[in-house]
Protein backbone atom coordinates (compact mmCIF):
# COMPACT_ATOMS: atom_id res chain seq x y z
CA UNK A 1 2.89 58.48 -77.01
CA UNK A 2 1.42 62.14 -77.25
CA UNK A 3 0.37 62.99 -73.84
CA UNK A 4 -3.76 64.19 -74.29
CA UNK A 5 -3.18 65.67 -70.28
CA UNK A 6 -0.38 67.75 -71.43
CA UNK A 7 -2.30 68.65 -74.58
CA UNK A 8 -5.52 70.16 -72.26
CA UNK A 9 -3.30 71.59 -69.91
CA UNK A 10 -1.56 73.88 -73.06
CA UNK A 11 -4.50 74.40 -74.27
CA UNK A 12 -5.65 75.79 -70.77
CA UNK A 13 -2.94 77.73 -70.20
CA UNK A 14 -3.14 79.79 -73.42
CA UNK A 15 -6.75 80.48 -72.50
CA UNK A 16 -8.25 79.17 -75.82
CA UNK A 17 -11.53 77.50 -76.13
CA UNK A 18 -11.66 74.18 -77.78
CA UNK A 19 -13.37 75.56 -81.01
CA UNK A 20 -10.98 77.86 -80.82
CA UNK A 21 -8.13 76.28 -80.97
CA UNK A 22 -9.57 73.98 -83.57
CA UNK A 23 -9.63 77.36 -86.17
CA UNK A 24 -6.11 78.08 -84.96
CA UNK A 25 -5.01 74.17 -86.20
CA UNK A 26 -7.16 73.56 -88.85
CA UNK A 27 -9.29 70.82 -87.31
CA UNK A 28 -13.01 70.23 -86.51
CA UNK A 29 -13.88 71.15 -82.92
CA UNK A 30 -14.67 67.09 -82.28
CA UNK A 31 -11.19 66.37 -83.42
CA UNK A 32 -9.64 68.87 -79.91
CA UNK A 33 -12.15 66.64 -77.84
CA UNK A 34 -10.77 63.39 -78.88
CA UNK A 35 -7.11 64.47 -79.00
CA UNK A 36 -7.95 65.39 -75.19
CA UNK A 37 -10.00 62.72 -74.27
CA UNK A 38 -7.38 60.37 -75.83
CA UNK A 39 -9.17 58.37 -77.91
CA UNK A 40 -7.68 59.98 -81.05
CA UNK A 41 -3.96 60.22 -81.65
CA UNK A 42 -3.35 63.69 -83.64
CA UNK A 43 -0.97 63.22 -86.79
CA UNK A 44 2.50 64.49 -86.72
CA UNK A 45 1.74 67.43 -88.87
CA UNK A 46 -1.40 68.44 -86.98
CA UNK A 47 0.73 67.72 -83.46
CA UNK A 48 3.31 70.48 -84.64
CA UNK A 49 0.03 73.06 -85.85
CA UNK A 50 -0.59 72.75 -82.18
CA UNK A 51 2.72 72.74 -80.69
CA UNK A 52 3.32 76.58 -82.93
CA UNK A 53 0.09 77.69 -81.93
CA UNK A 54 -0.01 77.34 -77.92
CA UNK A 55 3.69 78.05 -78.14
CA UNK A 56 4.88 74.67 -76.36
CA UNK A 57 7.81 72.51 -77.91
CA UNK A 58 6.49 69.82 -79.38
CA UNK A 59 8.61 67.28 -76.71
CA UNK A 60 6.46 68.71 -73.96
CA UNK A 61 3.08 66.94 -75.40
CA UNK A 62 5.50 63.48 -75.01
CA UNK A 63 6.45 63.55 -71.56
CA UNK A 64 5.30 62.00 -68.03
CA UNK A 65 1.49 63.20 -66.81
CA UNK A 66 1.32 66.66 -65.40
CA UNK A 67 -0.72 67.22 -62.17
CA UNK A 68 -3.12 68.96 -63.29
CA UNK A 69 -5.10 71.32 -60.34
CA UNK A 70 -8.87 70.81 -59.66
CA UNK A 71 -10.92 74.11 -58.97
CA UNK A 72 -11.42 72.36 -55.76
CA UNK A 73 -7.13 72.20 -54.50
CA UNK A 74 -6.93 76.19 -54.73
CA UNK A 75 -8.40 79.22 -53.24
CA UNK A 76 -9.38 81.98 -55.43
CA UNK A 77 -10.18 85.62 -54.14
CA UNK A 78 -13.15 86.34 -56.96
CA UNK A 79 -14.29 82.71 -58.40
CA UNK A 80 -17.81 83.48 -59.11
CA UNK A 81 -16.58 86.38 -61.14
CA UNK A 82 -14.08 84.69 -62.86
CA UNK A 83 -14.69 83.41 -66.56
CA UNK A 84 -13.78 79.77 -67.01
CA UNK A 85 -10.34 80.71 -69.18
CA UNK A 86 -9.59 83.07 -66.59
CA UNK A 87 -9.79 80.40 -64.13
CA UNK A 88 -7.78 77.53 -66.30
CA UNK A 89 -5.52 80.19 -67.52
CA UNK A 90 -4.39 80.52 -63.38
CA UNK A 91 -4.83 76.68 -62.31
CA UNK A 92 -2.33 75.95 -65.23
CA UNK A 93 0.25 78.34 -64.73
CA UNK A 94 0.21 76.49 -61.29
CA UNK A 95 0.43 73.25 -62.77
CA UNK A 96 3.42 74.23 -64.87
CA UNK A 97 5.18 76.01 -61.57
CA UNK A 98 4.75 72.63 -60.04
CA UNK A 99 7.38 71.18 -62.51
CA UNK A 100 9.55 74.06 -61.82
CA UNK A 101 9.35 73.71 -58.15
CA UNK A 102 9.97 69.91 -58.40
CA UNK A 103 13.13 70.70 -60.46
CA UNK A 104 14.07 72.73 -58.23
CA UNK A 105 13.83 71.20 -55.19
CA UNK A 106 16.30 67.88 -56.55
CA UNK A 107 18.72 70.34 -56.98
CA UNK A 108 18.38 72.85 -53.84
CA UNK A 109 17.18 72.59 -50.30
CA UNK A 110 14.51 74.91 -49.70
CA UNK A 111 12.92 76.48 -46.25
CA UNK A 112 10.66 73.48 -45.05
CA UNK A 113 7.03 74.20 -44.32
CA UNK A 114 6.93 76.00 -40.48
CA UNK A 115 2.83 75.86 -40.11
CA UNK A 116 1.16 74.80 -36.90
CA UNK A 117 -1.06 71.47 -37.65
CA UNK A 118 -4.10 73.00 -36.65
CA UNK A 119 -4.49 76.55 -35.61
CA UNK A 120 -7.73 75.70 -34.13
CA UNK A 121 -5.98 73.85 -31.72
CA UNK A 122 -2.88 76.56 -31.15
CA UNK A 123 -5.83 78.89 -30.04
CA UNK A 124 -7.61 75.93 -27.81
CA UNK A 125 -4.33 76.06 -26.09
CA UNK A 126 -3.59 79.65 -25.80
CA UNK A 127 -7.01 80.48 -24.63
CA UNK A 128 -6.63 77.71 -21.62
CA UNK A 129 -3.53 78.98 -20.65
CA UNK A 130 -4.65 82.63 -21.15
CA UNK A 131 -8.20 81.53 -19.26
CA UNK A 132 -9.22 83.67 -16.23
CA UNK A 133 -6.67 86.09 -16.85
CA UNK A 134 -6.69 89.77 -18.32
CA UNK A 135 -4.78 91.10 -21.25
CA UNK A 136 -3.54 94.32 -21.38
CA UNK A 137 -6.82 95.92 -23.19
CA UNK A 138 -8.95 94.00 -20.61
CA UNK A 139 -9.95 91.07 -22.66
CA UNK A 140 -10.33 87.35 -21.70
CA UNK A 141 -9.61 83.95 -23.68
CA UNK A 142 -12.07 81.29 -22.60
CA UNK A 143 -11.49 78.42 -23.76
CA UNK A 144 -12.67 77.73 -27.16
CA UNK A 145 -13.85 80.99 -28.19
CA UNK A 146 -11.25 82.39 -29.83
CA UNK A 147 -11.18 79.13 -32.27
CA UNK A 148 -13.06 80.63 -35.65
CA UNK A 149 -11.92 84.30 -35.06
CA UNK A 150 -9.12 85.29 -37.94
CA UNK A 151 -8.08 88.37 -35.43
CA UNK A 152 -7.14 85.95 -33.06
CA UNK A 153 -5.63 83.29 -35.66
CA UNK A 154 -3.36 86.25 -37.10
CA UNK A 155 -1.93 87.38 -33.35
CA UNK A 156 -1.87 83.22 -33.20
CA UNK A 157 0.64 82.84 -35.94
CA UNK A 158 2.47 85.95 -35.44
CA UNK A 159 3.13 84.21 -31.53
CA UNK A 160 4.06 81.18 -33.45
CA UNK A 161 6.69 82.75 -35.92
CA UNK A 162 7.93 85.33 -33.00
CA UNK A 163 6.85 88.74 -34.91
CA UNK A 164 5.97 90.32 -31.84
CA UNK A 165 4.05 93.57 -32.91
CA UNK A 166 6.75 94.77 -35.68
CA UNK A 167 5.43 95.27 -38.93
CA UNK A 168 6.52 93.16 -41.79
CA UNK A 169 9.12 94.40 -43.98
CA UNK A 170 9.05 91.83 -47.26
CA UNK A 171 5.68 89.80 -47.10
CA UNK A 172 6.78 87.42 -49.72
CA UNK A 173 10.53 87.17 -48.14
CA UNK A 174 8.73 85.60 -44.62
CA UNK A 175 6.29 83.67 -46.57
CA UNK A 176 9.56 82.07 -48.24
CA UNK A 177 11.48 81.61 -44.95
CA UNK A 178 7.95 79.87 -43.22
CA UNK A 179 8.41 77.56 -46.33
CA UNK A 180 5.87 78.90 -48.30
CA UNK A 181 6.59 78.44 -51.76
CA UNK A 182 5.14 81.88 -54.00
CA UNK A 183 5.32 82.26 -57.54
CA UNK A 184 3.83 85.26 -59.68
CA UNK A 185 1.12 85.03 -62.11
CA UNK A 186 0.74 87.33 -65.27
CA UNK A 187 -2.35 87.36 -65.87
CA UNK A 188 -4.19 90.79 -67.10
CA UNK A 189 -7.57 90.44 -65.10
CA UNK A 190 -8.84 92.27 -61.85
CA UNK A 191 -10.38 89.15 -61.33
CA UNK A 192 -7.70 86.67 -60.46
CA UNK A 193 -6.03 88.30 -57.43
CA UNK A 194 -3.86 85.76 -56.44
CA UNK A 195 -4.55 81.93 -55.33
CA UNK A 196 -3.13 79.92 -53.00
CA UNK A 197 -3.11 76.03 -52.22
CA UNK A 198 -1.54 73.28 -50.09
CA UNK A 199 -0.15 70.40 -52.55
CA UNK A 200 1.67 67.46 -51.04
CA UNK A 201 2.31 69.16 -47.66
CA UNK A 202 3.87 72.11 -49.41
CA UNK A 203 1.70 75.44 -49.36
CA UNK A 204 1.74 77.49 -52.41
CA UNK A 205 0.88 81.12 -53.04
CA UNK A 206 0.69 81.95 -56.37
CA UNK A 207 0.09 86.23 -57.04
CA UNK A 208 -0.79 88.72 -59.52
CA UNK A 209 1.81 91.07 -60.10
CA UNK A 210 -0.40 93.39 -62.23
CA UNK A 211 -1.11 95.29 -58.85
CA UNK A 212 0.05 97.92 -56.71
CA UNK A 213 3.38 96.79 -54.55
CA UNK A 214 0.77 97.46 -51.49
CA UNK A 215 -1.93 95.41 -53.04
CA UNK A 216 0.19 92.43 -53.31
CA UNK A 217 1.47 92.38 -49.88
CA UNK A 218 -2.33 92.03 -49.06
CA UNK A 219 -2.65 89.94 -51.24
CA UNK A 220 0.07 87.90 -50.14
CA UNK A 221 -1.51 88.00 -46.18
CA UNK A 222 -5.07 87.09 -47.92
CA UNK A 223 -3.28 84.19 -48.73
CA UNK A 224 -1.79 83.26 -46.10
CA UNK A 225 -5.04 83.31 -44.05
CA UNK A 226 -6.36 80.51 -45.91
CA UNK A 227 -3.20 78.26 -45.71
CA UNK A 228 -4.01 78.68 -41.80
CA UNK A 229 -7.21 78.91 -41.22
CA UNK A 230 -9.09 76.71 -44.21
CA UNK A 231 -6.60 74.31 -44.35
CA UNK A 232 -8.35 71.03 -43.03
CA UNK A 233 -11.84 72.35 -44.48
CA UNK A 234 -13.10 75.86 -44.56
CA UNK A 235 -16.49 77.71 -45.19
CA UNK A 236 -16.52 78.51 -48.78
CA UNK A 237 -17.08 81.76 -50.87
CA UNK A 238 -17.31 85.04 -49.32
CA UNK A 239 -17.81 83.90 -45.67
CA UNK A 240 -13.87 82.43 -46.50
CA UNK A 241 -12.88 85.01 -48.17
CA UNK A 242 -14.17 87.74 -45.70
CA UNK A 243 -12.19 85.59 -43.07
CA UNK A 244 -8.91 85.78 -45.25
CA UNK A 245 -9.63 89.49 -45.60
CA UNK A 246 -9.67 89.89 -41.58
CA UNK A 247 -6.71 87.49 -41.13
CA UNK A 248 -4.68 89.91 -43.28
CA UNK A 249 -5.52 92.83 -42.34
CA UNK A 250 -4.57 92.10 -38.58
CA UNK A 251 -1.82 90.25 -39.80
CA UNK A 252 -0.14 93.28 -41.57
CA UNK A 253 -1.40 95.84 -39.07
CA UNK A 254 -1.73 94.26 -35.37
CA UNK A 255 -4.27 95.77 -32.90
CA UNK A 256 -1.71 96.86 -30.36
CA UNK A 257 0.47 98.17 -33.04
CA UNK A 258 -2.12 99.91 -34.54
CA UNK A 259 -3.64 101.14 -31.19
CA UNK A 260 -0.19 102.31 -30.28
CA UNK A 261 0.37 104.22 -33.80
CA UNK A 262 -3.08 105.71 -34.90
CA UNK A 263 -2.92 108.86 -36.33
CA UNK A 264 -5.16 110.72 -33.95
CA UNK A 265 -6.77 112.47 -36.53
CA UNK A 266 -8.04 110.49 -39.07
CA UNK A 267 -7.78 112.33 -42.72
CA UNK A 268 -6.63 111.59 -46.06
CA UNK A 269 -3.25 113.07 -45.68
CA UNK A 270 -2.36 111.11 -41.88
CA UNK A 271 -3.49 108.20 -43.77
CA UNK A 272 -0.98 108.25 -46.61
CA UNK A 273 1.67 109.15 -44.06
CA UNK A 274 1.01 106.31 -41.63
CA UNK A 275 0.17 103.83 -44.07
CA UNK A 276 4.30 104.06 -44.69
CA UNK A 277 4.62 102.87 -41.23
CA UNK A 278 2.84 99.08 -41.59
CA UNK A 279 3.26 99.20 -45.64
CA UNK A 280 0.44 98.94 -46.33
CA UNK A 281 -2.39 100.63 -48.77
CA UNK A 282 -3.80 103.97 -47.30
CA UNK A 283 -7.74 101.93 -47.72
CA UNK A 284 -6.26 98.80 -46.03
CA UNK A 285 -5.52 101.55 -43.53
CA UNK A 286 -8.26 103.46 -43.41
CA UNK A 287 -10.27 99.74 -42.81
CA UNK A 288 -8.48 98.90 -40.14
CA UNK A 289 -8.70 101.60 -38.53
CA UNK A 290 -12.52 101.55 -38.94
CA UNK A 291 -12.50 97.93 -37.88
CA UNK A 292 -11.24 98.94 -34.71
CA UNK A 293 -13.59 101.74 -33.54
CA UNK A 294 -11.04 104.32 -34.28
CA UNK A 295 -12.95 106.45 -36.76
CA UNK A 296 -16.77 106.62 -37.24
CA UNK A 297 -18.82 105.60 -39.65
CA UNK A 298 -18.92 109.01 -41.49
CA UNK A 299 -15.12 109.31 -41.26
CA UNK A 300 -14.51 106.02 -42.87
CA UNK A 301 -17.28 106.68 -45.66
CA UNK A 302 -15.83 110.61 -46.34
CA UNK A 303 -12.10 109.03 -46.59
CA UNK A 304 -13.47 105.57 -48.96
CA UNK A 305 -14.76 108.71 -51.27
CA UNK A 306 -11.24 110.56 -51.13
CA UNK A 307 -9.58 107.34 -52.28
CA UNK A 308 -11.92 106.23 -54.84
CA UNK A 309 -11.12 109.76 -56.53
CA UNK A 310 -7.42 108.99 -56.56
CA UNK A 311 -8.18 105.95 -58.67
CA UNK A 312 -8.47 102.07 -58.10
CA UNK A 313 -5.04 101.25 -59.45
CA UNK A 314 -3.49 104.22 -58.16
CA UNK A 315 -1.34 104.91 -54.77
CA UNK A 316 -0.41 107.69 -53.21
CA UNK A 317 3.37 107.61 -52.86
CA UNK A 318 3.36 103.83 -53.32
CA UNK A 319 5.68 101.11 -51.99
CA UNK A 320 8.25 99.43 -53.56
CA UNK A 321 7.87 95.79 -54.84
CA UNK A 322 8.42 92.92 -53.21
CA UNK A 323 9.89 89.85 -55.37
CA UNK A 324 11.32 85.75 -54.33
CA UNK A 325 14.05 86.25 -52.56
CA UNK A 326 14.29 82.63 -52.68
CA UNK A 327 14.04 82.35 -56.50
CA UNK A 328 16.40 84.55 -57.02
CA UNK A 329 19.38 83.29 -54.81
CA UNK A 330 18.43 80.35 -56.75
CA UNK A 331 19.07 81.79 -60.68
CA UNK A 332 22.56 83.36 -59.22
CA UNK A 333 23.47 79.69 -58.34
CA UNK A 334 22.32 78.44 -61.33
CA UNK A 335 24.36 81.30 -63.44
CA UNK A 336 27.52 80.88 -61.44
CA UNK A 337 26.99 76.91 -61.90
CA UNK A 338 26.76 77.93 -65.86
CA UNK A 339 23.29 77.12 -66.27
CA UNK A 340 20.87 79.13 -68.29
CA UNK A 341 17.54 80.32 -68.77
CA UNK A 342 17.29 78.13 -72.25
CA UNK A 343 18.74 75.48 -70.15
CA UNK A 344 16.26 75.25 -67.07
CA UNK A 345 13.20 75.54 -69.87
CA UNK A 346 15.05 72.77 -72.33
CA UNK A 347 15.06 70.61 -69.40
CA UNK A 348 11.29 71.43 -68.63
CA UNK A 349 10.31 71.23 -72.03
CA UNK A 350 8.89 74.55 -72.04
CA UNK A 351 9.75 78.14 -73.32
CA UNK A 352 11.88 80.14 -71.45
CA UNK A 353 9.07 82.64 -71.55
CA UNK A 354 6.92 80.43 -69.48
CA UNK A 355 9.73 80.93 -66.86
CA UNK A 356 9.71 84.78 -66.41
CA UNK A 357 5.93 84.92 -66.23
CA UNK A 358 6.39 82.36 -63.14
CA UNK A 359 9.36 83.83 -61.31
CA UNK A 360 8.06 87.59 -60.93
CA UNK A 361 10.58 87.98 -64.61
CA UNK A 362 13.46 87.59 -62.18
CA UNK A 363 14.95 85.42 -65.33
CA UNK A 364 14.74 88.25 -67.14
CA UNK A 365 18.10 89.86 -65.81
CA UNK A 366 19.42 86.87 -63.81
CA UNK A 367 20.79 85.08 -67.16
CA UNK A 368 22.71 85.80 -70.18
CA UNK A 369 24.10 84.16 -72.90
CA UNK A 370 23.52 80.19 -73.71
CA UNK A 371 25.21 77.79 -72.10
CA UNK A 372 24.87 73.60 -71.41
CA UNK A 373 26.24 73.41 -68.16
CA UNK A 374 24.73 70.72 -65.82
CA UNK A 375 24.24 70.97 -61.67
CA UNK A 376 25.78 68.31 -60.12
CA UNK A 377 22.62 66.22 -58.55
CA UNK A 378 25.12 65.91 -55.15
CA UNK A 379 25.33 69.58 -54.78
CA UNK A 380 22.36 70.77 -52.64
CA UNK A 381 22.84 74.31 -51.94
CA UNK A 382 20.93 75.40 -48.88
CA UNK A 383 18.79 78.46 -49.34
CA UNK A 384 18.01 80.33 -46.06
CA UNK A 385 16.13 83.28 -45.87
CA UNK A 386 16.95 86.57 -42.94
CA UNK A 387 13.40 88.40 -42.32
């Protein structure tokens, strides 16, 4: 039976509007609203118009149900200034990287989720035991206060995953060895950042790789701010997202590290040279270092207006890029098993292109050549991930 779920979530992912696609096939625009309602079957001929035009074989409109992700499930950075393809474009390509992940997790053991339940609770208890007593900048923990404050849940997780103060040398690589599953998005719009989600238990991060190396580490720690702190129910829109934005920013530079490391004279040249230091983006920098009462006000604003001259999308002597390190030990025991790119999309029933748009175009260079091998379903390779 053709599949009308599969059928909206194509047309989604292509970004097409339903009038739209009805030019594309040759049909009226009521015709795309019954095929995806399901109350009208699309002929054979008109089911392969469709199939050549959102560039999906024409098996993959036949197959099971595909989860397809509410607005609701996912976090986006920018929603309000997102148009609705933009949006569907993003919640389908993490629809289709669900069938990928499934597929690969019956053949692989992957890092299991290693979240606290609640951080609210991880902080409840840190602040009793912490109660009455001074830190080492004079502060106290009483109980319960510390429970909606993302500085606090950042230095909270970092105790949890034994960071200490170091910075973090692959963002994605830890997310991966925490269990965090993180797949790349291609999508050309400022507006979709990156997204994040927890489905079945498993969190997801899901980023744009149309940024700056230093932007997607931030991007990455956004993120992961909301898998911790909005998990069970979270403020919404920019109170959230302001909360992510604080979470990552102490995440990726922590206030004793930074404290310890400051250049003592804030100016655009000591920020591009201790930026290097945390890996971060000289404004990330510059932010935190405002956020902490280490410049004034009229140092931060001067240095904001240095930055903005050097250009949104540009870097000063930029980072390298991050990429799955779990994804790719994965493709080089696929290849060595003789299974190929064609091969992992045959069996998803989607186009291999699909693939490298999902998997940061690792695919690109991890296969050549076609082959039909199969992976035996008893062999279970364990993927574990050094940070």
């Amino acid at each position: 039976m053709f599949n009308n779920t599969r059928f909206a979530l194509a047309r989604k992912r292509r970004g097409l509007t339903k009038r739209a696609l009805a030019k594309e096939v040759g049909v009226t625009d009521r015709s795309i609203t019954a095929y995806e309602s399901g109350h009208t079957v699309p002929e054979s001929q008109t089911i392969e118009k469709i199939a050549n035009v959102l560039c999906f074989p024409v098996e993959f409109f036949f197959a099971d149900d595909v989860d397809e992700l509410p607005v609701e499930v996912a976090s986006f950075r920018a929603l309000t200034k997102m148009t609705a393809a933009q949006r569907d474009i993003a919640l389908s390509a993490g629809s289709v990287a669900l069938l990928l992940n499934q597929w690969i997790e019956k053949k692989f053991d992957l890092p299991r989720p290693d979240f606290p339940e609640d951080y609210r609770i991880s902080l409840d208890e840190r602040s009793k035991s912490d109660k009455g007593q001074q830190s080492s900048e004079g502060d106290q923990y009483p109980s319960g206060s510390q429970s909606n404050d993302p500085e606090a849940a950042a230095e909270m997780l970092r105790r949890y995953w034994d960071l200490g103060e170091l910075p973090i040398k692959n963002m994605i690589a830890l997310l991966e060895a925490k269990g965090v599953r993180v797949f790349s998005l291609s999508v050309d719009a400022r507006e979709v950042d990156a997204f994040s989600m927890w489905y079945s238990d498993i969190p997801f991060v899901f980023l744009n790789t149309k940024k700056t190396a230093e932007r997607c580490r931030f991007d990455a720690a956004h993120e992961l701010g909301h898998l911790v702190m909005h998990r069970h129910g979270a403020p919404q829109g920019q109170e959230a997202e302001k909360e992510a934005n604080a979470f990552a920013s102490a995440f990726l530079m922590p206030r004793r590290s930074v404290l310890a490391n400051a250049p003592r004279s804030a100016t655009l040249k000591s920020l591009i040279s201790h930026k290097k230091y945390w890996n971060v983006s000289a404004a990330a920098l510059n932010y935190r270092l405002h956020s902490l009462n280490l410049t004034t006000d009229w140092t931060y604003r001067t240095l904001c207006i240095d930055l903005a001259k050097l250009g949104r999308d540009h870097e000063p002597e930029p980072s390298p890029f991050e990429t799955s390190q779990v994804l790719k030990k994965v493709f080089a025991s696929l290849r060595e098993d003789g299974i190929s790119k064609a091969d992992v999309a045959r069996e998803l029933l989607i186009q291999p292109d699909e693939l490298d748009e999902l998997t940061f175009g690792l695919m690109l260079t991890a296969f050549s050549g076609k082959s039909h091998g199969n992976i035996s379903q008893n062999k279970r390779p364990s993927l574990k991930l050094v940070t």
